[in-house]
C-alpha atoms as a PDB file:
ATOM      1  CA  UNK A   1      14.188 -16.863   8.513  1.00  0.00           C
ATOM      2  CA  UNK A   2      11.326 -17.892   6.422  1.00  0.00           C
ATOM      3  CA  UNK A   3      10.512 -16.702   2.651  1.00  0.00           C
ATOM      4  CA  UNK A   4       7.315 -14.652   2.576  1.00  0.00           C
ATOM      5  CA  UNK A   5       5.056 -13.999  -0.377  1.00  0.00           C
ATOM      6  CA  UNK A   6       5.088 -10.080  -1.252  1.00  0.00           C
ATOM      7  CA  UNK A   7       2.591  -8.726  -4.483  1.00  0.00           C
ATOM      8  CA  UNK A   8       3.884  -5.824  -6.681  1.00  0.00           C
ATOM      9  CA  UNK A   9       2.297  -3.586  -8.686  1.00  0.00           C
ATOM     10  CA  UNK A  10       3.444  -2.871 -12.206  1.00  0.00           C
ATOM     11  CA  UNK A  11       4.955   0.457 -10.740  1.00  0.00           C
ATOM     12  CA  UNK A  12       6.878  -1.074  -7.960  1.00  0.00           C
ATOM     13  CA  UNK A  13       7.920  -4.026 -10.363  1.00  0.00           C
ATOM     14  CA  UNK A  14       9.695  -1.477 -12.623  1.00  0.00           C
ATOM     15  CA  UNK A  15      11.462   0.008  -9.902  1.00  0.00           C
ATOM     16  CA  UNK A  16      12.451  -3.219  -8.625  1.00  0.00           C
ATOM     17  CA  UNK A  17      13.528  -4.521 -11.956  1.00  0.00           C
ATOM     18  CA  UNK A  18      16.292  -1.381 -12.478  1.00  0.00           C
ATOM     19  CA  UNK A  19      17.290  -1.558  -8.884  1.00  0.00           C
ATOM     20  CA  UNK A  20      15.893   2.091  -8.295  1.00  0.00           C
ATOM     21  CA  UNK A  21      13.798   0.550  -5.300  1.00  0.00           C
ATOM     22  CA  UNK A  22      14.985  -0.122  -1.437  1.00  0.00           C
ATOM     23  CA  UNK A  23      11.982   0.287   0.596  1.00  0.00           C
ATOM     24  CA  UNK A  24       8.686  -1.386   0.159  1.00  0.00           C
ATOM     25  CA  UNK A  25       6.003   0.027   2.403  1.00  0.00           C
ATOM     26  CA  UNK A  26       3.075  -1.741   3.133  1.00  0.00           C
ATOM     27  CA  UNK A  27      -0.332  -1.505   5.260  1.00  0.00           C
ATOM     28  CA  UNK A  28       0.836  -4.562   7.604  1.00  0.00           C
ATOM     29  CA  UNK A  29       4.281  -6.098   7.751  1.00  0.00           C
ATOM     30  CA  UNK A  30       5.418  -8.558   5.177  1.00  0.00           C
ATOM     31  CA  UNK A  31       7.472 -10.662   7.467  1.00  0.00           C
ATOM     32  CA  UNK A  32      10.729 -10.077   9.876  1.00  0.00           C
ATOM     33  CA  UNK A  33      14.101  -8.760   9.719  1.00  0.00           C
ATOM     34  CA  UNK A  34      16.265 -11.273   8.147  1.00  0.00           C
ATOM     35  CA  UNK A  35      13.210 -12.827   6.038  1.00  0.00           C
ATOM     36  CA  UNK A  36      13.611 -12.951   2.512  1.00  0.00           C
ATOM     37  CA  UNK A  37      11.436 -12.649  -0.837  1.00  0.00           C
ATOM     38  CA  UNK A  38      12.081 -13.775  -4.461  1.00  0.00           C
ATOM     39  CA  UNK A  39      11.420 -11.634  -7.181  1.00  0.00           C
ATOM     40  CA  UNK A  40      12.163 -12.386 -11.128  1.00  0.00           C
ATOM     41  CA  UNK A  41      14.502 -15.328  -9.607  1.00  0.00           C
ATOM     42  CA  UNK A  42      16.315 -12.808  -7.514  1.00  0.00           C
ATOM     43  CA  UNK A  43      16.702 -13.543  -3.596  1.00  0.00           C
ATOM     44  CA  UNK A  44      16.283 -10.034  -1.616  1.00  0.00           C
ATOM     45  CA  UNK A  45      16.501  -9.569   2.368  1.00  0.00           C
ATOM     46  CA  UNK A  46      14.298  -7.804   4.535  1.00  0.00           C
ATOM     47  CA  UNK A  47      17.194  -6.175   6.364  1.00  0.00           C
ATOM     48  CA  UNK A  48      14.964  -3.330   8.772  1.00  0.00           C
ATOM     49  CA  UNK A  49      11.090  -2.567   8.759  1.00  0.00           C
ATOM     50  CA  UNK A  50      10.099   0.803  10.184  1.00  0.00           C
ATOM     51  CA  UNK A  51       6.703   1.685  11.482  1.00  0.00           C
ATOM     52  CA  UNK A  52       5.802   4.866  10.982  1.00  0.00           C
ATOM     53  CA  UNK A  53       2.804   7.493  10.140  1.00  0.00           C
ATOM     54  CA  UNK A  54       2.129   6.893   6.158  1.00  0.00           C
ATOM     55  CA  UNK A  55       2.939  11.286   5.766  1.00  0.00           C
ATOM     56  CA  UNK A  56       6.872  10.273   7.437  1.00  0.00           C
ATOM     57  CA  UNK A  57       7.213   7.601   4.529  1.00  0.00           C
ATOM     58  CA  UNK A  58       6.028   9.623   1.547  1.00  0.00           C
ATOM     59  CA  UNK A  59       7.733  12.517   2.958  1.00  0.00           C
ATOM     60  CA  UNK A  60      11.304  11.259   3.892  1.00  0.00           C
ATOM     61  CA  UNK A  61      11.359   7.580   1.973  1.00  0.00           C
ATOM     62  CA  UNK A  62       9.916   8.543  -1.465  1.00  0.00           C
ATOM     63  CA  UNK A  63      13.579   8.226  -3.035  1.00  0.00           C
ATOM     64  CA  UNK A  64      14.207   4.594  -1.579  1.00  0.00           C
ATOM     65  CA  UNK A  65      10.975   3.545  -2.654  1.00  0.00           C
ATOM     66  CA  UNK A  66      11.901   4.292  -5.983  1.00  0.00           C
ATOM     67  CA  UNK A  67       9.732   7.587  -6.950  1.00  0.00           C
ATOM     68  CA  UNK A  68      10.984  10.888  -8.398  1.00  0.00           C
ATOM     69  CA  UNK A  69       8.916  13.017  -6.321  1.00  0.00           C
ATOM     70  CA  UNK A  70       7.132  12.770  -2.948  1.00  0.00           C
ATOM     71  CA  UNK A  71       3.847  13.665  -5.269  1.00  0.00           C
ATOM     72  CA  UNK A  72       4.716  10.093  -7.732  1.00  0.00           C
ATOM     73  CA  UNK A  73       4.778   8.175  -4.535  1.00  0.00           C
ATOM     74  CA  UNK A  74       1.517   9.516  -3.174  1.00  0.00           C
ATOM     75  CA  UNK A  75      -0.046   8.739  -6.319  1.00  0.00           C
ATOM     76  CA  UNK A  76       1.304   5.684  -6.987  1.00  0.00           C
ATOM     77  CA  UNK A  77       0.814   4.202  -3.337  1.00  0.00           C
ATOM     78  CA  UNK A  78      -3.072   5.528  -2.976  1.00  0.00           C
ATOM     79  CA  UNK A  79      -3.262   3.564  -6.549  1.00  0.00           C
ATOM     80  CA  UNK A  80      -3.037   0.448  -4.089  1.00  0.00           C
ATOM     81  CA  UNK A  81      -4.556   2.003  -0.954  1.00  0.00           C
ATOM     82  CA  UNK A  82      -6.875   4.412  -1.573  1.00  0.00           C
ATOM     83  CA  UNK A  83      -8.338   4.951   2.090  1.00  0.00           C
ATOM     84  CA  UNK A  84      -4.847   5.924   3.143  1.00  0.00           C
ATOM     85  CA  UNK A  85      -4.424   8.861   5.553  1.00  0.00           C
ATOM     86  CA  UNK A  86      -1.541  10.567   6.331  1.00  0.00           C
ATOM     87  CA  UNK A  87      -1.687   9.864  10.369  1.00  0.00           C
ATOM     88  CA  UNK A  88      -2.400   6.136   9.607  1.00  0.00           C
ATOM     89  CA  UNK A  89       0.416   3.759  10.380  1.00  0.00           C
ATOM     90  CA  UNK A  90       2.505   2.060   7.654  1.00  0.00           C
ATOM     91  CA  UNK A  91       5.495  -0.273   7.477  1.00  0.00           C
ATOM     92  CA  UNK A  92       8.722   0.869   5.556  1.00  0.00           C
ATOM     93  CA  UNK A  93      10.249  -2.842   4.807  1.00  0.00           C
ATOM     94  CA  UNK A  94      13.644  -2.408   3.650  1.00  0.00           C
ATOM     95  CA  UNK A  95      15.592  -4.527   1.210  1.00  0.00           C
ATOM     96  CA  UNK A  96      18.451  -6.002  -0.313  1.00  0.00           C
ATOM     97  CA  UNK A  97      19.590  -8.390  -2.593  1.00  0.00           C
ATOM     98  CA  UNK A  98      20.742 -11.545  -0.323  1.00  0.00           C
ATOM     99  CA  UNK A  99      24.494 -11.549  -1.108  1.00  0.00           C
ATOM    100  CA  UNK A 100      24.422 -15.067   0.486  1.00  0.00           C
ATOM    101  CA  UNK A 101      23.035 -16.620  -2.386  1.00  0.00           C
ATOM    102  CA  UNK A 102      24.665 -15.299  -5.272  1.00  0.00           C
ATOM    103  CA  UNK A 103      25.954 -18.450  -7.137  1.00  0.00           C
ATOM    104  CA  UNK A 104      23.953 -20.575  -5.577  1.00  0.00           C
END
């Protein structure tokens, strides 16, 4: 398990900060199952990543990545990728806070 270096935007960091955000989907994948990140001194675990075409991710994962509306995520992702096409592959990284560390 190693800790890998993952960049927010101020949209995702806002999600992330009131726990509203699960999923973090990205062009390439940010690591491996059981990899973790830190963010605002908080451990998380990359507990699944799902390829998958980037119109199955907006469609069916807009809630666990933390948007209101399939529309917000659209926006909000081609914000950070703006070549993105629907059929193009994407990686649906999800998360959660690493319960092994609390206290630690």
């Amino acid at each position: 398990m190693d800790i890998v270096d993952i960049k927010f935007n101020k949209w995702d960091n806002e999600r992330l900060a009131t726990n509203k955000k699960i999923c973090i989907t990205k062009l390439k994948k940010m690591g491996g199952i059981g990899d973790t990140f830190i963010y605002n001194n908080i451990k998380y675990i990359i507990i699944d990543i799902w390829p998958g075409n980037y119109s199955f991710i907006k469609d069916k994962l807009y809630l666990l990545e933390g948007a209101n509306s399939k529309n917000e995520f659209d926006v909000e992702f081609k914000k950070k990728y703006p070549k993105i096409r629907d059929r193009d592959i994407v990686y649906a990284h999800f998360i959660s806070i690493n319960l092994n560390d609390c206290g630690e």
